[in-house]
C-alpha atoms as a PDB file:
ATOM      1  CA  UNK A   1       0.000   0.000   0.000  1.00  0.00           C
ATOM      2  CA  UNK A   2       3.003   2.588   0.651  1.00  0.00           C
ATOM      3  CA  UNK A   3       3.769   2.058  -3.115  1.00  0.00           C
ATOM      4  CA  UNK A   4       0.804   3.120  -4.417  1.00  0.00           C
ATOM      5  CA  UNK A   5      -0.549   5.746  -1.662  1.00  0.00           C
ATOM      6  CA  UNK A   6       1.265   8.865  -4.160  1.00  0.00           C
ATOM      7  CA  UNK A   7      -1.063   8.044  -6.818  1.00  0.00           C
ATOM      8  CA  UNK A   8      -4.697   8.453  -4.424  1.00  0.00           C
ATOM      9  CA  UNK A   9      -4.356  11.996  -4.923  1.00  0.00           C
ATOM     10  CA  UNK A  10      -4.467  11.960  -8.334  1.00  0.00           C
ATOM     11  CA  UNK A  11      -6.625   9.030  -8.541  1.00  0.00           C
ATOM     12  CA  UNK A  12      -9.815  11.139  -6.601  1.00  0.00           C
ATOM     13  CA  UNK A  13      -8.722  14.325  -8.615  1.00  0.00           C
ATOM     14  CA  UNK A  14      -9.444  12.235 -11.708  1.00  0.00           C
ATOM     15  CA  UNK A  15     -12.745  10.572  -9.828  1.00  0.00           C
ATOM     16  CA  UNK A  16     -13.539  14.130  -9.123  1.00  0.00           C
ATOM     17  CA  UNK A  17     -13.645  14.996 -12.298  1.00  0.00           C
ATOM     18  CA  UNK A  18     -15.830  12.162 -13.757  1.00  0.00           C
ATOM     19  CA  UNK A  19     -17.955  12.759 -11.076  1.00  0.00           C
ATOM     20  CA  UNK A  20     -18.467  16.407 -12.521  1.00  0.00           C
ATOM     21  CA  UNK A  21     -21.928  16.734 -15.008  1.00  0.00           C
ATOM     22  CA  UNK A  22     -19.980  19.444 -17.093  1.00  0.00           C
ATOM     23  CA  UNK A  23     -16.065  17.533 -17.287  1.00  0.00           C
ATOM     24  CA  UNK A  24     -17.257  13.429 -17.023  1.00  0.00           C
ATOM     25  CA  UNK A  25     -17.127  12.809 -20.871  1.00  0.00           C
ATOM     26  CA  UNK A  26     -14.121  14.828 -22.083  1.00  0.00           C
ATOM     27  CA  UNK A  27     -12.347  13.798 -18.242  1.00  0.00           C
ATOM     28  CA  UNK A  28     -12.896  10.202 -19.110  1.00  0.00           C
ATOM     29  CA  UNK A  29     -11.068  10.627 -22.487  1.00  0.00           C
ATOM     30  CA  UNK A  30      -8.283  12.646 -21.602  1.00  0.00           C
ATOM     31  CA  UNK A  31      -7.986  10.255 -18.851  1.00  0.00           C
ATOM     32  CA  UNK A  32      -7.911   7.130 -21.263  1.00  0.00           C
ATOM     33  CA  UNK A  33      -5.544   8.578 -23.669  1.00  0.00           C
ATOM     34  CA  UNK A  34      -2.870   9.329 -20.993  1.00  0.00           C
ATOM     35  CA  UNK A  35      -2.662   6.363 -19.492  1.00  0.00           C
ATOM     36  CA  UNK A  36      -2.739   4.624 -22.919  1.00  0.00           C
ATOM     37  CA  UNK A  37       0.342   7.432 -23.819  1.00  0.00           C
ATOM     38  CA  UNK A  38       2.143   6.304 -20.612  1.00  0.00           C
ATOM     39  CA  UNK A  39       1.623   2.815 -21.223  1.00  0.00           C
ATOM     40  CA  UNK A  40       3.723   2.880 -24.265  1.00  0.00           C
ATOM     41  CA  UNK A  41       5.787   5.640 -24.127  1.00  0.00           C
ATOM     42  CA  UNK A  42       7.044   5.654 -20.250  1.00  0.00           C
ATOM     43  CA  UNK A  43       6.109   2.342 -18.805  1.00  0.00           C
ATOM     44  CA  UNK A  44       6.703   0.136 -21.525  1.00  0.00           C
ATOM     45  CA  UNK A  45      10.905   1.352 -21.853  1.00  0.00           C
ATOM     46  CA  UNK A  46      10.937   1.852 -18.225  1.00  0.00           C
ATOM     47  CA  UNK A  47       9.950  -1.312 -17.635  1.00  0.00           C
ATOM     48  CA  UNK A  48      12.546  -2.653 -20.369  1.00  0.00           C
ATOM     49  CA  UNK A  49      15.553  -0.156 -19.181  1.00  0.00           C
ATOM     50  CA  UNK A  50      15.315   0.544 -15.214  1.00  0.00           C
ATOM     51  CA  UNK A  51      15.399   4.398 -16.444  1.00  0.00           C
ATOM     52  CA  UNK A  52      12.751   7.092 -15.255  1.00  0.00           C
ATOM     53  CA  UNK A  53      14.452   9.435 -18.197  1.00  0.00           C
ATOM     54  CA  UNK A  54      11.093   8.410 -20.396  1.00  0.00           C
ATOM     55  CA  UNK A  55       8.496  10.703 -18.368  1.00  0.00           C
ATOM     56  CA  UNK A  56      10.254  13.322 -19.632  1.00  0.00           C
ATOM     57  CA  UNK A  57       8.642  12.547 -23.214  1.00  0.00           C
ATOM     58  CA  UNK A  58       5.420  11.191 -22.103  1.00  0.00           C
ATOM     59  CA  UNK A  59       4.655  14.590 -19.509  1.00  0.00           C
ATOM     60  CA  UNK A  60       5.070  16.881 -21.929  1.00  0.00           C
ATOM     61  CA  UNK A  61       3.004  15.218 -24.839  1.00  0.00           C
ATOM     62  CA  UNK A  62       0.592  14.403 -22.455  1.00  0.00           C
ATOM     63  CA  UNK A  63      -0.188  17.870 -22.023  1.00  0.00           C
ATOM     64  CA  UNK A  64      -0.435  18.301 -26.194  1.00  0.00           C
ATOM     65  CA  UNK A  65      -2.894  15.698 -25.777  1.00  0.00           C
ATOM     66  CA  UNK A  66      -4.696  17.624 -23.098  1.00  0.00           C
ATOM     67  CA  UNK A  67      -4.919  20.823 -25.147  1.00  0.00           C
ATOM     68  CA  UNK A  68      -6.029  18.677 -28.187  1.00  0.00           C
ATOM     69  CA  UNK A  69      -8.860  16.750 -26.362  1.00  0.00           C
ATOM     70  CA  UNK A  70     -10.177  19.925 -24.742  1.00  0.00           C
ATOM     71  CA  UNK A  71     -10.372  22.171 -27.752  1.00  0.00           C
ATOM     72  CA  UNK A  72     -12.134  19.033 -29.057  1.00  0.00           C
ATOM     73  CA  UNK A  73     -14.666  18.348 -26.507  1.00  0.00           C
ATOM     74  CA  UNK A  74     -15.119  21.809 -25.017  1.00  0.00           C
ATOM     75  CA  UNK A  75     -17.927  23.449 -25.282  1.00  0.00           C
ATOM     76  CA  UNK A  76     -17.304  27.231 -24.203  1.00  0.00           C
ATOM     77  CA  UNK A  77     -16.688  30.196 -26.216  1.00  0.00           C
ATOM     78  CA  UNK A  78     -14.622  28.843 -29.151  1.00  0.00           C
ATOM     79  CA  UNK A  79     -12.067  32.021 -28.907  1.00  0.00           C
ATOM     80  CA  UNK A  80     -11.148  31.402 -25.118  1.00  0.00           C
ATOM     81  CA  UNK A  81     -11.397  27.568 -26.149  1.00  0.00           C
ATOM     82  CA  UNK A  82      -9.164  27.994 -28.714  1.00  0.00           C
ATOM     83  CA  UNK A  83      -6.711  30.250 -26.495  1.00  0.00           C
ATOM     84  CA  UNK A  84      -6.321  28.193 -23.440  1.00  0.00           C
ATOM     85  CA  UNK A  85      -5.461  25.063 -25.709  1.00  0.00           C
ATOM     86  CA  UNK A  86      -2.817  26.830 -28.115  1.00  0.00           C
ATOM     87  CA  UNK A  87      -1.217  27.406 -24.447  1.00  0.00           C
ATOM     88  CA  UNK A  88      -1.114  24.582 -23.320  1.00  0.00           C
ATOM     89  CA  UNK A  89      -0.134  22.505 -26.855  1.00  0.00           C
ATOM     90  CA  UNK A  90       2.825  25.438 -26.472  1.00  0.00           C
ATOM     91  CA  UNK A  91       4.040  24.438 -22.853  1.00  0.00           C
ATOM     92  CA  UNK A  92       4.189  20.543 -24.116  1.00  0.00           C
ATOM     93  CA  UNK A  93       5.682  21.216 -27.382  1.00  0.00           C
ATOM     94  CA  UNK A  94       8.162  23.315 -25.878  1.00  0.00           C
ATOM     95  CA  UNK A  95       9.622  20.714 -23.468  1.00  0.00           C
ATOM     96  CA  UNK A  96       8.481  17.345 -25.479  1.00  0.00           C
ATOM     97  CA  UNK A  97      10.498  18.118 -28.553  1.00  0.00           C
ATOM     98  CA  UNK A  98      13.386  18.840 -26.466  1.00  0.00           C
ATOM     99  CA  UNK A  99      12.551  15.582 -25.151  1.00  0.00           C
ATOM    100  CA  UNK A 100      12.926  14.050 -28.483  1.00  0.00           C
ATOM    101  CA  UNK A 101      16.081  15.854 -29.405  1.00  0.00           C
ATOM    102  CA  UNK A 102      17.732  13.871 -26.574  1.00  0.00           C
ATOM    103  CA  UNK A 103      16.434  10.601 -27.717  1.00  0.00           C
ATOM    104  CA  UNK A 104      17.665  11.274 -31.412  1.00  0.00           C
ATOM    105  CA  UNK A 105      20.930  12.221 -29.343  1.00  0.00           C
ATOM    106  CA  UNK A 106      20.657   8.959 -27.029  1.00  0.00           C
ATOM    107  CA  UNK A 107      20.827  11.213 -24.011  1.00  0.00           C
ATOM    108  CA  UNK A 108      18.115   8.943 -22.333  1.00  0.00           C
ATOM    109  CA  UNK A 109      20.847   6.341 -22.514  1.00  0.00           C
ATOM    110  CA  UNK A 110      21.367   7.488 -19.170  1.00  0.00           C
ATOM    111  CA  UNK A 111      19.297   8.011 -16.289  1.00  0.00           C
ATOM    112  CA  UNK A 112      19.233  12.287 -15.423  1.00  0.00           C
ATOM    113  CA  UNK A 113      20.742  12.868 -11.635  1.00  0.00           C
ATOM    114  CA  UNK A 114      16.851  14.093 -10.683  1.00  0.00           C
ATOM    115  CA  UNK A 115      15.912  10.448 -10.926  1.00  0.00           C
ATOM    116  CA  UNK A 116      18.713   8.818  -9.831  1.00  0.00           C
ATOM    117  CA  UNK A 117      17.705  10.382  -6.931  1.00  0.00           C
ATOM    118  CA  UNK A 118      14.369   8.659  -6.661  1.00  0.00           C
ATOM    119  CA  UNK A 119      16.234   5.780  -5.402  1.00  0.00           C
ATOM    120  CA  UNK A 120      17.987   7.386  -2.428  1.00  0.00           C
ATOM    121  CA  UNK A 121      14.253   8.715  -1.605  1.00  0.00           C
ATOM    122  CA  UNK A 122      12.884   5.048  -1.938  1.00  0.00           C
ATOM    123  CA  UNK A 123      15.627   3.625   0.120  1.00  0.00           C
ATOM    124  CA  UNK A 124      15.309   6.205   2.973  1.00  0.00           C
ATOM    125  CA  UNK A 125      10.951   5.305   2.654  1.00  0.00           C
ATOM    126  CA  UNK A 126      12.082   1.669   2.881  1.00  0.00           C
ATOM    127  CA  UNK A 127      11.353   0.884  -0.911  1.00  0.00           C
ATOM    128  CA  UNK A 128      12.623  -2.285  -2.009  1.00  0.00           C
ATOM    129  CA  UNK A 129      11.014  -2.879  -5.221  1.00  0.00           C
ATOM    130  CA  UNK A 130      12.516  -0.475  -7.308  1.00  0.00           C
ATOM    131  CA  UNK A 131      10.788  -1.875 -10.360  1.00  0.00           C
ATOM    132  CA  UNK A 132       7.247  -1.184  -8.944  1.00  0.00           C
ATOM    133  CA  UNK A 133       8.117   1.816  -7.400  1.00  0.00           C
ATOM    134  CA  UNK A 134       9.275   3.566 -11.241  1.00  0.00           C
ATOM    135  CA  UNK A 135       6.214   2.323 -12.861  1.00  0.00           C
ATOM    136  CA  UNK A 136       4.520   3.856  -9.667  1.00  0.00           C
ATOM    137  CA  UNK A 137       5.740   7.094 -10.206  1.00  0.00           C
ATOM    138  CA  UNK A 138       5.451   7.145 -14.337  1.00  0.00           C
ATOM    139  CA  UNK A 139       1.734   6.778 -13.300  1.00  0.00           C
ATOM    140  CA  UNK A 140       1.507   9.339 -11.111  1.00  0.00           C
ATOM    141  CA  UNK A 141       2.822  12.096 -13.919  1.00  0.00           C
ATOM    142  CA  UNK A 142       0.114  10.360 -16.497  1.00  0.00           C
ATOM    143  CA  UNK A 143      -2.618  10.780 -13.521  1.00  0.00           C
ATOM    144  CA  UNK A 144      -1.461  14.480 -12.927  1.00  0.00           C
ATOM    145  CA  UNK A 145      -2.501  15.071 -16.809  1.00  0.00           C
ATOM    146  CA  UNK A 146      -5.448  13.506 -15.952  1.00  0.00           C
ATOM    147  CA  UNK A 147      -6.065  15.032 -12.759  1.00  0.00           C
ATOM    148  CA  UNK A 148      -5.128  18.074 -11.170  1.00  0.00           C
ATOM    149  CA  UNK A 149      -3.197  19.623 -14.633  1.00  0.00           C
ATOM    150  CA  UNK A 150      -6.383  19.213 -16.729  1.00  0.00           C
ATOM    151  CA  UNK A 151      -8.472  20.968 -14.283  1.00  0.00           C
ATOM    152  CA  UNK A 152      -7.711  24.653 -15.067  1.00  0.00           C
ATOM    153  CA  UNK A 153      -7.636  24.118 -19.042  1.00  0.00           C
ATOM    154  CA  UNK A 154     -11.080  22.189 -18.720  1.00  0.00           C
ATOM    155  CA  UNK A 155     -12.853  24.820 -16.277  1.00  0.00           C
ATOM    156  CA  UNK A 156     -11.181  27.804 -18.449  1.00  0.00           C
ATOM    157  CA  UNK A 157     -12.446  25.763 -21.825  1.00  0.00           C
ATOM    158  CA  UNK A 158     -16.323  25.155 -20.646  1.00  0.00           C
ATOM    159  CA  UNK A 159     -16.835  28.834 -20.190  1.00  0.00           C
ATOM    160  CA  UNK A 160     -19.407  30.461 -22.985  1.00  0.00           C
ATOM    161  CA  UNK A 161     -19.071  33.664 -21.953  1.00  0.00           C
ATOM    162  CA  UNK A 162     -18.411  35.886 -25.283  1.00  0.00           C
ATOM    163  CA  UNK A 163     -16.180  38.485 -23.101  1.00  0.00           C
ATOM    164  CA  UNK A 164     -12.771  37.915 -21.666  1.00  0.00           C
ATOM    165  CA  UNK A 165     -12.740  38.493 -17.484  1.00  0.00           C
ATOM    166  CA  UNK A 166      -9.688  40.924 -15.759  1.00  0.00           C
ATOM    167  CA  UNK A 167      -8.591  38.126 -14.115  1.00  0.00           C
ATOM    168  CA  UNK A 168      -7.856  35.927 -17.182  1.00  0.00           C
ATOM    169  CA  UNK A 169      -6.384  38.194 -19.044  1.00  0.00           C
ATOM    170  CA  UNK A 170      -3.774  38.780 -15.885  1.00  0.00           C
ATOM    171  CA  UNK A 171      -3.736  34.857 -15.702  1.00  0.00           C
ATOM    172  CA  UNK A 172      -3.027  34.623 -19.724  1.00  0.00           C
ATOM    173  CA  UNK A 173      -0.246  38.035 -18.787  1.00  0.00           C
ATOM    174  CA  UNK A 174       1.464  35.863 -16.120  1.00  0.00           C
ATOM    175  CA  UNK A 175       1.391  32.409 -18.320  1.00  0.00           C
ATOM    176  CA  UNK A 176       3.026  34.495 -21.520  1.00  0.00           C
ATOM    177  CA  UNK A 177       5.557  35.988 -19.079  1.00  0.00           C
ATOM    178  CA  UNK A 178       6.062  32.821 -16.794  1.00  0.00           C
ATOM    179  CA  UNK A 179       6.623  31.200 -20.146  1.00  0.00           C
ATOM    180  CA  UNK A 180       9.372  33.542 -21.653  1.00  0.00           C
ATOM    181  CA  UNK A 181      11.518  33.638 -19.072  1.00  0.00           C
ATOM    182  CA  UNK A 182      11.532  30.093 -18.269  1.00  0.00           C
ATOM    183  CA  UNK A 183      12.499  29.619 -22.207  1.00  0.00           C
ATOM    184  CA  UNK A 184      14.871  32.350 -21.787  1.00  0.00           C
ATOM    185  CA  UNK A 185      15.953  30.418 -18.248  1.00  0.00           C
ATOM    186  CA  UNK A 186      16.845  27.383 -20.485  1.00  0.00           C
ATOM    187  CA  UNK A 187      18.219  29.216 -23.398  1.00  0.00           C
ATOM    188  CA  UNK A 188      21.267  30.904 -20.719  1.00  0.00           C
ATOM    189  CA  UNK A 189      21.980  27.535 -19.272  1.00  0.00           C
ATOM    190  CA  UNK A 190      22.294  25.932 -22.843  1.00  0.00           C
ATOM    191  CA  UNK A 191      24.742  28.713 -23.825  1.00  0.00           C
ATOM    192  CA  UNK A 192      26.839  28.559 -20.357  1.00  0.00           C
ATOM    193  CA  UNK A 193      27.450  24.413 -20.986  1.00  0.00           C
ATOM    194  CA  UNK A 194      28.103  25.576 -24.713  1.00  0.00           C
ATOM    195  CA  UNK A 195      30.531  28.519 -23.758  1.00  0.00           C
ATOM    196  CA  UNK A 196      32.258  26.152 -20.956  1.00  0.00           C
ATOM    197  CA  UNK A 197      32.922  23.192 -23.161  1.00  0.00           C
ATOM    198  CA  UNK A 198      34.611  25.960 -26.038  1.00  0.00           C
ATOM    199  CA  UNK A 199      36.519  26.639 -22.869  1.00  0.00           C
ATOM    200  CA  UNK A 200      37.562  23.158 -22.005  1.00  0.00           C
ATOM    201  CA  UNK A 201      35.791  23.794 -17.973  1.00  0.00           C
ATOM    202  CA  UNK A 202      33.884  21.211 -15.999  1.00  0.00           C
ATOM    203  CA  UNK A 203      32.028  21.565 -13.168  1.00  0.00           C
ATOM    204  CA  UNK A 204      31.451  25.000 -13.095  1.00  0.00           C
ATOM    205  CA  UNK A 205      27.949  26.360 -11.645  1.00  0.00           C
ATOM    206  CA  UNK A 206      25.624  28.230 -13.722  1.00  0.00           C
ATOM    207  CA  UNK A 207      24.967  32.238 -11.966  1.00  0.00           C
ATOM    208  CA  UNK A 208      24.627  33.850 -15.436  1.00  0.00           C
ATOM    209  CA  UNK A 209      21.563  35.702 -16.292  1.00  0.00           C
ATOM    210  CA  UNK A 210      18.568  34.324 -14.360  1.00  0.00           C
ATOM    211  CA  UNK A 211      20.316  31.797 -12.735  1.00  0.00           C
ATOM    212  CA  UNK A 212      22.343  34.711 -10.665  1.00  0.00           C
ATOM    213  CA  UNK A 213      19.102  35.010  -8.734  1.00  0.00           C
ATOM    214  CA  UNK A 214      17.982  31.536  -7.671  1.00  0.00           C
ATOM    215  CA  UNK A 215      19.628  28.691  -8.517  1.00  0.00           C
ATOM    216  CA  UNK A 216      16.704  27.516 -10.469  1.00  0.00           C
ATOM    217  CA  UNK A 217      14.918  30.032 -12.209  1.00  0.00           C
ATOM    218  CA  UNK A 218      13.514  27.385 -14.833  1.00  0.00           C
ATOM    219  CA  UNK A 219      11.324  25.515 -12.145  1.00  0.00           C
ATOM    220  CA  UNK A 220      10.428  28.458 -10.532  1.00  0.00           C
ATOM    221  CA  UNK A 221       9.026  29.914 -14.084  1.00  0.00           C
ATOM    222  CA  UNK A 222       7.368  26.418 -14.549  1.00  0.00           C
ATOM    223  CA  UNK A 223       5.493  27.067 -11.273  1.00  0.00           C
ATOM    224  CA  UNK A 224       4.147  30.514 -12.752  1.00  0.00           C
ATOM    225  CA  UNK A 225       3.216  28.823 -16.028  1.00  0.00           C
ATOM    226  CA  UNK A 226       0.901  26.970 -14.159  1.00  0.00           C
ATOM    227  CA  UNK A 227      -0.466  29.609 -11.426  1.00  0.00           C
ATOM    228  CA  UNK A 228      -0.926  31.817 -14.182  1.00  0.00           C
ATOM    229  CA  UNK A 229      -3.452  29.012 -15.710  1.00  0.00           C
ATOM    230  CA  UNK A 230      -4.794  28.464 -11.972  1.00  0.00           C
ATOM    231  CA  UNK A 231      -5.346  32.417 -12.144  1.00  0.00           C
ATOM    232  CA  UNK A 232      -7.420  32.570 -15.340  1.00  0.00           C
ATOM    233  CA  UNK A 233      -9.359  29.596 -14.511  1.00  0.00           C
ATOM    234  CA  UNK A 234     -10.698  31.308 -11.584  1.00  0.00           C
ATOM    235  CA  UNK A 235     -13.188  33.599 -13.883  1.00  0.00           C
ATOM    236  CA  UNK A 236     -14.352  30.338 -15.324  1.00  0.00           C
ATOM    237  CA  UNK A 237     -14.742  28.431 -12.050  1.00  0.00           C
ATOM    238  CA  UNK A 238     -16.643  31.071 -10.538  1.00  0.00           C
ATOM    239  CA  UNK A 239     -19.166  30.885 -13.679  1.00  0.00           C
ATOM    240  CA  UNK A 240     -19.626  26.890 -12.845  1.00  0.00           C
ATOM    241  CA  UNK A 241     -21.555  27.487  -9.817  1.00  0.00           C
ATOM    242  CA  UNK A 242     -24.555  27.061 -11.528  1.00  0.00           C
ATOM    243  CA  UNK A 243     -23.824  23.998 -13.157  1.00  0.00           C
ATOM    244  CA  UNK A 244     -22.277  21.781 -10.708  1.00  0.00           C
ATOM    245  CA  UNK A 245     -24.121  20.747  -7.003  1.00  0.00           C
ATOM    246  CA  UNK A 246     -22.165  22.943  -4.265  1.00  0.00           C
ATOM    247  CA  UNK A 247     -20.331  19.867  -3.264  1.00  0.00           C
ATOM    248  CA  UNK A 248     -18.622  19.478  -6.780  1.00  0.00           C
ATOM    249  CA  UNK A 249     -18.524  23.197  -7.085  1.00  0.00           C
ATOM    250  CA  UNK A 250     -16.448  23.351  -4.123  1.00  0.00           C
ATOM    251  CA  UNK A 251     -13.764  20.618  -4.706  1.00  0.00           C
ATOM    252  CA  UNK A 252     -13.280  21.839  -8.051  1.00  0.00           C
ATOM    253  CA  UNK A 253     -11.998  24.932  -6.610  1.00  0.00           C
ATOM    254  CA  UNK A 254      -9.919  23.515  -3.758  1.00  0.00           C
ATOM    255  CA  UNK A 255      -8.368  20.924  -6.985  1.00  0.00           C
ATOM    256  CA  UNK A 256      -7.619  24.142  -8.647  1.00  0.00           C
ATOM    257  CA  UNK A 257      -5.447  25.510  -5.827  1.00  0.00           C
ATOM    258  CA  UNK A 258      -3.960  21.802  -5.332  1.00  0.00           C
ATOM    259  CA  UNK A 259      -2.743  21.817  -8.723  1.00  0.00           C
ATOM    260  CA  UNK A 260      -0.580  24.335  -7.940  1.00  0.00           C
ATOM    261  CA  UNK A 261       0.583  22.890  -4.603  1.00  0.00           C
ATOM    262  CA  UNK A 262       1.356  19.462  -6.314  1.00  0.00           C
ATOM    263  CA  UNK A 263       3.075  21.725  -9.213  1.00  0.00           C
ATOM    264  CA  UNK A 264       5.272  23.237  -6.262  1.00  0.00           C
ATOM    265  CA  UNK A 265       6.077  20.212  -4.660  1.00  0.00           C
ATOM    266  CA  UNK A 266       7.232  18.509  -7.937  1.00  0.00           C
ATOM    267  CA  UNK A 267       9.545  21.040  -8.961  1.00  0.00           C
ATOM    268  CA  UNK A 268      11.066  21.578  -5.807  1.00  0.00           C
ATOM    269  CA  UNK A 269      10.977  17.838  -3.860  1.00  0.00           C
ATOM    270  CA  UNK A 270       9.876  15.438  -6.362  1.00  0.00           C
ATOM    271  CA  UNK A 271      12.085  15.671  -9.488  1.00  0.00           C
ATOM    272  CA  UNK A 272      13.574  19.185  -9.584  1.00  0.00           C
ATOM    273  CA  UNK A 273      15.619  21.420  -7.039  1.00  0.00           C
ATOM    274  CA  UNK A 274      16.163  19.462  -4.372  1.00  0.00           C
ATOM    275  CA  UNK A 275      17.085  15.986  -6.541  1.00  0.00           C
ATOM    276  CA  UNK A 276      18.857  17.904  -8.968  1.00  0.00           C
ATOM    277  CA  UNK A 277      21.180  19.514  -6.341  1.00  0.00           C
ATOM    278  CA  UNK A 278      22.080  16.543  -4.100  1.00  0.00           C
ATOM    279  CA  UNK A 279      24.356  15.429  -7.305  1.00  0.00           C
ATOM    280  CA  UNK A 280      25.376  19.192  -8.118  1.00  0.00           C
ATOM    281  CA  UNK A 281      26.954  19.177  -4.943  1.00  0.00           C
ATOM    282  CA  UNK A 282      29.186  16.096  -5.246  1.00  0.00           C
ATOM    283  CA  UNK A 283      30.164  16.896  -8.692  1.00  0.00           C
ATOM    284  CA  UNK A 284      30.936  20.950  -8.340  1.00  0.00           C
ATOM    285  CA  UNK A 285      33.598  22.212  -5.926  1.00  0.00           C
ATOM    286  CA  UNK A 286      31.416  25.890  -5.831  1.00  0.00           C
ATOM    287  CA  UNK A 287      28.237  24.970  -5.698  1.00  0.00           C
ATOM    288  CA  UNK A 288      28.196  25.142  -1.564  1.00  0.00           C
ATOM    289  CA  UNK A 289      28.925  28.934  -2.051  1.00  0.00           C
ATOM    290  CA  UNK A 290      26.263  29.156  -4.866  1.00  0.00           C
ATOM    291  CA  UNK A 291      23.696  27.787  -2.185  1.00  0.00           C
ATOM    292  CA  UNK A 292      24.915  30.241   0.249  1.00  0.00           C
ATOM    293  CA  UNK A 293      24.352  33.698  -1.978  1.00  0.00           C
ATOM    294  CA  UNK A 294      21.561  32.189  -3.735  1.00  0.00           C
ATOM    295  CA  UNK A 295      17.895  31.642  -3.051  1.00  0.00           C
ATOM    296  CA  UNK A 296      17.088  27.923  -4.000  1.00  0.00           C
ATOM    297  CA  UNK A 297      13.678  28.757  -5.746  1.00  0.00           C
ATOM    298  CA  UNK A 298      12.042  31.803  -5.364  1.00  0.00           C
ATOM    299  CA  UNK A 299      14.246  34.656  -7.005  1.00  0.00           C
ATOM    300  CA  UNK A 300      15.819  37.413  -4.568  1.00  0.00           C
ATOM    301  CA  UNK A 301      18.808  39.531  -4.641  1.00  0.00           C
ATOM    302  CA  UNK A 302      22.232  37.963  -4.497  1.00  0.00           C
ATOM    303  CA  UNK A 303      23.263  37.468  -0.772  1.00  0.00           C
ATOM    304  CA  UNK A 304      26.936  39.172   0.871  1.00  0.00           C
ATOM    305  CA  UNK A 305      28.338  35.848   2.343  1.00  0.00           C
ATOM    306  CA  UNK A 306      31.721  37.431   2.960  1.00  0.00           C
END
């Protein structure tokens, strides 16, 4: 039962959403098609390789998927509809052809430090099975598409309202910029690795640019992405209360404000800062004094540690 106790979250966000009268239909075939996406794309080669590298191209096109089904299956104003799926086709695109540059490049060859460290978590939980906890935890990513993530497009997607609320157009303001810098976040690292391999240097840290200012301005940005979405959903939301009983009404909104707690916890204990820097600081000689001038994840001026 610990194994599979991360995925009853997800599992009643999903029920939550069947249970809806306005998301049961187009919940039940998002639903369908990401576990079917999972099954083949990140269970299937995890099962065959022992490496968790393969969520990292099922996420992503999971959430194309999501922006495909709802512009399908929605029924709100067909502009907003239309808007709120581009967005989040962009997001998945964005990070699931980078996923398949690395597989043309055979980077998933080998597992990323961020799940390597999944195994020092499961051994300090008192996992054994490591090949039922990664299958475990490929499932939970396919249930947050189905879930929690699916939530804000599908509430912003339903709504027929002809006009465009304040609040969504800040939400849609803070996705566009969330989005941008995160892209730009990526683009500095890229061209630091480029710059230090011209160089012939290894193991230097990365404080150029963004990265000056937490030490991991890319998952913070991701976080945005998705409060942004949380943010312009909340127009939409609002607007369901007379479609839904009060009970459903009600979860619906506290699922909207968990999406962005589970989004938090993801990118900071899951699979992002903290994972990513119990390697970093084995394998870089400065990274100690990076952590002390440095805010982990929420960006703040640099700190005088002399």
């Amino acid at each position: 039962m610990s194994y599979m106790r991360p995925l009853l979250p997800f599992l009643c966000g999903w029920i939550l959403i069947l249970s809806s009268s306005t998301f049961s239909a187009i919940g039940l075939v998002n639903g369908l098609l990401q576990l079917l996406l999972f099954a083949f794309v990140v269970c299937l080669p995890i099962w065959r390789t022992g490496r968790m590298n393969y969520v990292d191209i099922g996420w992503p096109w999971g959430l194309a998927i999501l922006g495909f089904v709802s512009y399908w299956l929605s029924d709100g104003y067909w502009l907003r509809s239309l808007t709120i799926s581009l967005v989040i086709i962009l997001v998945g695109l964005r990070m699931g052809v980078g996923a398949l540059k690395m597989w043309h490049l055979g980077l998933l060859q080998r597992e990323f430090p961020r799940y390597q460290y999944q195994h020092v978590r499961w051994q300090k939980e008192g996992k054994t099975n490591t090949a039922l906890a990664l299958q475990v935890e490929a499932l939970l990513q396919g249930l947050a598409n189905a879930s929690f993530l699916a939530l804000p497009i599908f509430i912003i997607a339903t709504n027929d309202a002809p006009t465009f609320a304040l609040l969504e157009i800040i939400g849609l303001g803070v996705w566009l910029l969330a989005f941008a810098m995160e892209s730009l976040a990526d683009l500095q690292k890229v061209n630091f690795l480029r710059e230090m391999k011209k160089a012939g240097e290894k193991r230097r840290v990365c404080d150029v640019g963004l990265w000056r200012y937490c030490r991991h301005p890319n998952y913070f940005f991701e976080w945005m992405v998705w409060n942004g979405l949380i943010i312009a959903a909340i127009p939409s939301w609002a607007a369901l209360q007379s479609n839904e009983t009060i009970v459903v009404w009600l979860l619906l909104g506290v699922g909207l404000l968990l999406a962005s707690g589970f989004m938090y916890r993801t990118l900071v204990y899951t699979t992002g800062a903290i994972p990513s820097e119990y390697y970093s600081m084995e394998k870089r000689p400065d990274y100690k004094a990076y952590q002390a001038r440095t805010n982990r994840f929420f960006p703040g001026p640099v700190r005088n540690v002399d």
